[in-house]
C-alpha atoms as a PDB file:
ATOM      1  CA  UNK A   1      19.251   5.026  31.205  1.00  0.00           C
ATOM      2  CA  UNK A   2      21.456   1.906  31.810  1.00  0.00           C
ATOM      3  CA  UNK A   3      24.873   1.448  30.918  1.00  0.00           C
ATOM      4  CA  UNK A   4      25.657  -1.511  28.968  1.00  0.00           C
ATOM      5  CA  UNK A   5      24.368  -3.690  26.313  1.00  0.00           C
ATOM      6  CA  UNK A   6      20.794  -3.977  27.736  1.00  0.00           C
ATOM      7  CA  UNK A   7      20.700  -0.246  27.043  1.00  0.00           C
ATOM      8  CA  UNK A   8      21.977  -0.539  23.649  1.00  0.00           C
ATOM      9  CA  UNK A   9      19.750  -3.748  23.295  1.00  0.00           C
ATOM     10  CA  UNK A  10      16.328  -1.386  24.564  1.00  0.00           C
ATOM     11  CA  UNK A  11      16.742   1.223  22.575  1.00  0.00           C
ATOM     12  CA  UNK A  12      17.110  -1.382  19.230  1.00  0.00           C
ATOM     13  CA  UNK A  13      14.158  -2.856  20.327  1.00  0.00           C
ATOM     14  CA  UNK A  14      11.948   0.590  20.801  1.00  0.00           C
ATOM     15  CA  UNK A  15      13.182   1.778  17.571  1.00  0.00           C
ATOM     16  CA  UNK A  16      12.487  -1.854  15.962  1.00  0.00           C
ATOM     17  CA  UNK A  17       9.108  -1.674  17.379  1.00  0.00           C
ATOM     18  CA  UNK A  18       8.516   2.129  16.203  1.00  0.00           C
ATOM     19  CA  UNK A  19       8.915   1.285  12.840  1.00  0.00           C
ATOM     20  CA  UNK A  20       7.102  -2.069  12.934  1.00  0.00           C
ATOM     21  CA  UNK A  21       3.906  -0.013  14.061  1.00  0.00           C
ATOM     22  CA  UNK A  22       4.255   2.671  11.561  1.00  0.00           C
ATOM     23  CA  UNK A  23       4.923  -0.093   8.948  1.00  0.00           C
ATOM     24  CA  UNK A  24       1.286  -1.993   9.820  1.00  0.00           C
ATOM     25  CA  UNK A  25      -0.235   1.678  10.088  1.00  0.00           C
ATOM     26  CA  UNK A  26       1.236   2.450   6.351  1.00  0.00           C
ATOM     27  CA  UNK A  27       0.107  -0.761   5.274  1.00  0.00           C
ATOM     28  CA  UNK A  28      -3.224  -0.486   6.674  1.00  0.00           C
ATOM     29  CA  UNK A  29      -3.527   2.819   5.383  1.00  0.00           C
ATOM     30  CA  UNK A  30      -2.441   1.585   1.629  1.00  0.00           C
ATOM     31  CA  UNK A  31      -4.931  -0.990   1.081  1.00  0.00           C
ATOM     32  CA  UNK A  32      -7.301   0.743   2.739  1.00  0.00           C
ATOM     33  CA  UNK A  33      -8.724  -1.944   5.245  1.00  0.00           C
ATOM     34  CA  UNK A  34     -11.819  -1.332   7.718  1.00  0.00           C
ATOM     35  CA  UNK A  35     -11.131  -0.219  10.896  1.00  0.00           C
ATOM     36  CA  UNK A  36     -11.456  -3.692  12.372  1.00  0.00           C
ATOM     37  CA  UNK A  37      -8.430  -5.056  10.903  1.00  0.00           C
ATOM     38  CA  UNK A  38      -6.693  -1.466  11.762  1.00  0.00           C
ATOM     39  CA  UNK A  39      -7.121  -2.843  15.346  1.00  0.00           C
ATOM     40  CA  UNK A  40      -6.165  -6.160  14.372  1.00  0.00           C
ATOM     41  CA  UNK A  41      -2.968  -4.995  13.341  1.00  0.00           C
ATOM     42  CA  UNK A  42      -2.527  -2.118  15.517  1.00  0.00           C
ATOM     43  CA  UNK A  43      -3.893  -3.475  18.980  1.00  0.00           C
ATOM     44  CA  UNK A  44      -1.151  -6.305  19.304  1.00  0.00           C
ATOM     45  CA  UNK A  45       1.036  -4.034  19.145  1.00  0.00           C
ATOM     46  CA  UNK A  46      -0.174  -1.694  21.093  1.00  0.00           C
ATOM     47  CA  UNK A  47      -1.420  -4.083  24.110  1.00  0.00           C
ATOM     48  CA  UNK A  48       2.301  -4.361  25.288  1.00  0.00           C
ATOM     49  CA  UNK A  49       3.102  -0.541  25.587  1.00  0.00           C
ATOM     50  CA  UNK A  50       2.169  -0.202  29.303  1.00  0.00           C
ATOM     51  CA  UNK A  51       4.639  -2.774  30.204  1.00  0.00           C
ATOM     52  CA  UNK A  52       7.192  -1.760  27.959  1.00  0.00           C
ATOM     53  CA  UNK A  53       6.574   1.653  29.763  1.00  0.00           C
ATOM     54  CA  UNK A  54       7.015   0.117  33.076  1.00  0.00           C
ATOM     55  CA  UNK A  55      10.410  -2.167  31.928  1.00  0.00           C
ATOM     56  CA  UNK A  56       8.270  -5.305  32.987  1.00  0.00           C
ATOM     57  CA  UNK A  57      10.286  -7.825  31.387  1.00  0.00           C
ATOM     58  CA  UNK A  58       7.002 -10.234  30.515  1.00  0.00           C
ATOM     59  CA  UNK A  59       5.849  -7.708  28.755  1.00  0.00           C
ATOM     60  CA  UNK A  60       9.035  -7.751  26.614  1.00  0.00           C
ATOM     61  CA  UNK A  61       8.649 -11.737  26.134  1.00  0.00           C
ATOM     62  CA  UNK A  62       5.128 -11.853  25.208  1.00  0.00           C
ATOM     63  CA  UNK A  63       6.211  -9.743  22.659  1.00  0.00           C
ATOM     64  CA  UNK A  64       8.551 -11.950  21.493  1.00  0.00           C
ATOM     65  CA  UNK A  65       5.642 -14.227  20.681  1.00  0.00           C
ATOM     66  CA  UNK A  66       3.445 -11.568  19.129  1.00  0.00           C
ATOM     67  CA  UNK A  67       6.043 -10.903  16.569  1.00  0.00           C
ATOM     68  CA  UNK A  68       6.290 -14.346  15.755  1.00  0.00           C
ATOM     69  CA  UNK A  69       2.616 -13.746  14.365  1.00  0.00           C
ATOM     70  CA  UNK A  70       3.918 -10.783  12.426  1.00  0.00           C
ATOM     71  CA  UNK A  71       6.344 -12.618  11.138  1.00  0.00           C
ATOM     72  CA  UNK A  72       4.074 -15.388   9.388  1.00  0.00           C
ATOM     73  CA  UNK A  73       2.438 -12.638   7.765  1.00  0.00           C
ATOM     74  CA  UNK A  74       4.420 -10.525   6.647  1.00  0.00           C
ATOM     75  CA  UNK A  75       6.974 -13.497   5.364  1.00  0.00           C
ATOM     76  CA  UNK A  76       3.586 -14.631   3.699  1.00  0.00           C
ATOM     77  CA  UNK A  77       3.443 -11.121   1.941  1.00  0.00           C
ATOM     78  CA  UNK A  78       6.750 -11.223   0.862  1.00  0.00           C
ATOM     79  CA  UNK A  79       5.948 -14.394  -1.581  1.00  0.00           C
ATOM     80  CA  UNK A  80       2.598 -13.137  -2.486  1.00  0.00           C
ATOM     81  CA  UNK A  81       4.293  -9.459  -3.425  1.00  0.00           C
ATOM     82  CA  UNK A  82       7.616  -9.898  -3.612  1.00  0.00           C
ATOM     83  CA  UNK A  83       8.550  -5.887  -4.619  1.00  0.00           C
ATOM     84  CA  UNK A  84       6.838  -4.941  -1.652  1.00  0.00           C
ATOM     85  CA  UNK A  85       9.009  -2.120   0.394  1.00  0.00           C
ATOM     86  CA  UNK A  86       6.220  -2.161   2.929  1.00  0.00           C
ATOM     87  CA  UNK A  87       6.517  -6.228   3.382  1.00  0.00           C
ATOM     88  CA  UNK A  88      10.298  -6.178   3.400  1.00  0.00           C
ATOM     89  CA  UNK A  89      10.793  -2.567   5.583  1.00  0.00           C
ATOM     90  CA  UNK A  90       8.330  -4.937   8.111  1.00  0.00           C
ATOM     91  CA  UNK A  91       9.604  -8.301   7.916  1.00  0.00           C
ATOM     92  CA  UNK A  92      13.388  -6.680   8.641  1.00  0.00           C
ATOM     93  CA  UNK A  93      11.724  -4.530  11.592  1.00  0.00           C
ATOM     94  CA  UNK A  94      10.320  -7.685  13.273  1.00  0.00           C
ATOM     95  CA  UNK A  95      13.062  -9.482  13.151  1.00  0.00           C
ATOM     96  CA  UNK A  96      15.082  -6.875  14.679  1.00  0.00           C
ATOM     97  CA  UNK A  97      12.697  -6.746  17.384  1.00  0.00           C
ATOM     98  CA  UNK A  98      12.496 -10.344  18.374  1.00  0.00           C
ATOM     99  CA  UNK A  99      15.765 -10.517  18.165  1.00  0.00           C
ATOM    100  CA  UNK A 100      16.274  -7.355  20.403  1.00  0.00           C
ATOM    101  CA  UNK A 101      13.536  -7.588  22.614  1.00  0.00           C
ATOM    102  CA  UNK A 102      14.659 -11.308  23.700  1.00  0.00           C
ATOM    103  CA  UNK A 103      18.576 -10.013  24.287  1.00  0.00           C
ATOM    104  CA  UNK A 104      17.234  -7.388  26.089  1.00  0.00           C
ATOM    105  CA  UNK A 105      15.329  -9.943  28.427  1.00  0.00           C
ATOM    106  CA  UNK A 106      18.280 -11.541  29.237  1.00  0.00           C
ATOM    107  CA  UNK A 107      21.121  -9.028  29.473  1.00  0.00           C
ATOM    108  CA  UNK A 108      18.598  -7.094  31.633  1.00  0.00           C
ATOM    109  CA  UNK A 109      17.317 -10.045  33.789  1.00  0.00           C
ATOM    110  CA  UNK A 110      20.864 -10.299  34.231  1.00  0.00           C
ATOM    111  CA  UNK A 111      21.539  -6.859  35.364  1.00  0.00           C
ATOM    112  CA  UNK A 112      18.327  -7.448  37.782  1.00  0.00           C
ATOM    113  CA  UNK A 113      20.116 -10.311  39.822  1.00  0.00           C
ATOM    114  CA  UNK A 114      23.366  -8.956  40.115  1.00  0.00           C
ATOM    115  CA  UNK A 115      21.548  -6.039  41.695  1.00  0.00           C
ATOM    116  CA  UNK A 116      19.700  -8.130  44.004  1.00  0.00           C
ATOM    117  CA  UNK A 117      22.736  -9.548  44.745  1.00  0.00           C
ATOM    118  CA  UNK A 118      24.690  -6.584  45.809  1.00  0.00           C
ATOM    119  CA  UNK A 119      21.679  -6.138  47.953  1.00  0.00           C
ATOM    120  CA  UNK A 120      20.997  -9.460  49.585  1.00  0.00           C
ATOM    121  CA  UNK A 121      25.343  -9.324  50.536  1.00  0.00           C
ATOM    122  CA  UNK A 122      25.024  -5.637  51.419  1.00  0.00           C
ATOM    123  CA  UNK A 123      21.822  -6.741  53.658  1.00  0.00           C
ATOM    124  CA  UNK A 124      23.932  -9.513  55.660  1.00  0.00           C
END
């Protein structure tokens, strides 16, 4: 693992996005949708995992834009149930993962060009 804030900033944002996919899966699973809109909550989610996996960092800031969608709804949710647990436990988990997922693109692209750096000097 890396040392640093980008580490501190990944984990935040795996955790964040943990519990933003169980939240959609609980909610899902309370109103009892059809499977098609399991997927439609699920698979956004989901679709960025591979990257993730891999650290690609675009992966990371598409992300960033799919949780802007999750966001509008589950804001929208909030006003149209305001005691909702499930609407508030996911509105606080997405914005924890923006917010983490967009430091960790930049403390980590960061880290990635000082350590191209070191190599292009050491390489001369």
């Amino acid at each position: 693992m890396r040392p640093g804030l980008s580490a501190r900033a990944a984990l935040l944002t795996w955790l964040s996005w943990l519990v933003l996919l169980l939240q959609q899966v609980a909610d899902a699973w309370v109103h009892q949708v059809p499977w098609i809109i399991w997927m439609g909550k699920l698979l956004p989610l989901l679709i960025f995992l591979p990257g993730m996996l891999k650290d690609n960092l675009r992966s990371f800031i598409w992300l960033c834009f799919v949780c802007l969608l999750y966001f509008i709804a589950l804001v929208e949710r909030l006003f149209a149930q305001p005691g909702s647990w499930l609407a508030i436990v996911g509105t606080v988990a997405v914005v924890i993962l923006f917010t983490a997922a967009m430091l960790y693109v930049r403390w980590r692209a960061r880290e990635l060009r000082a350590i191209d750096e070191r190599q292009a000097d050491a390489g001369d």
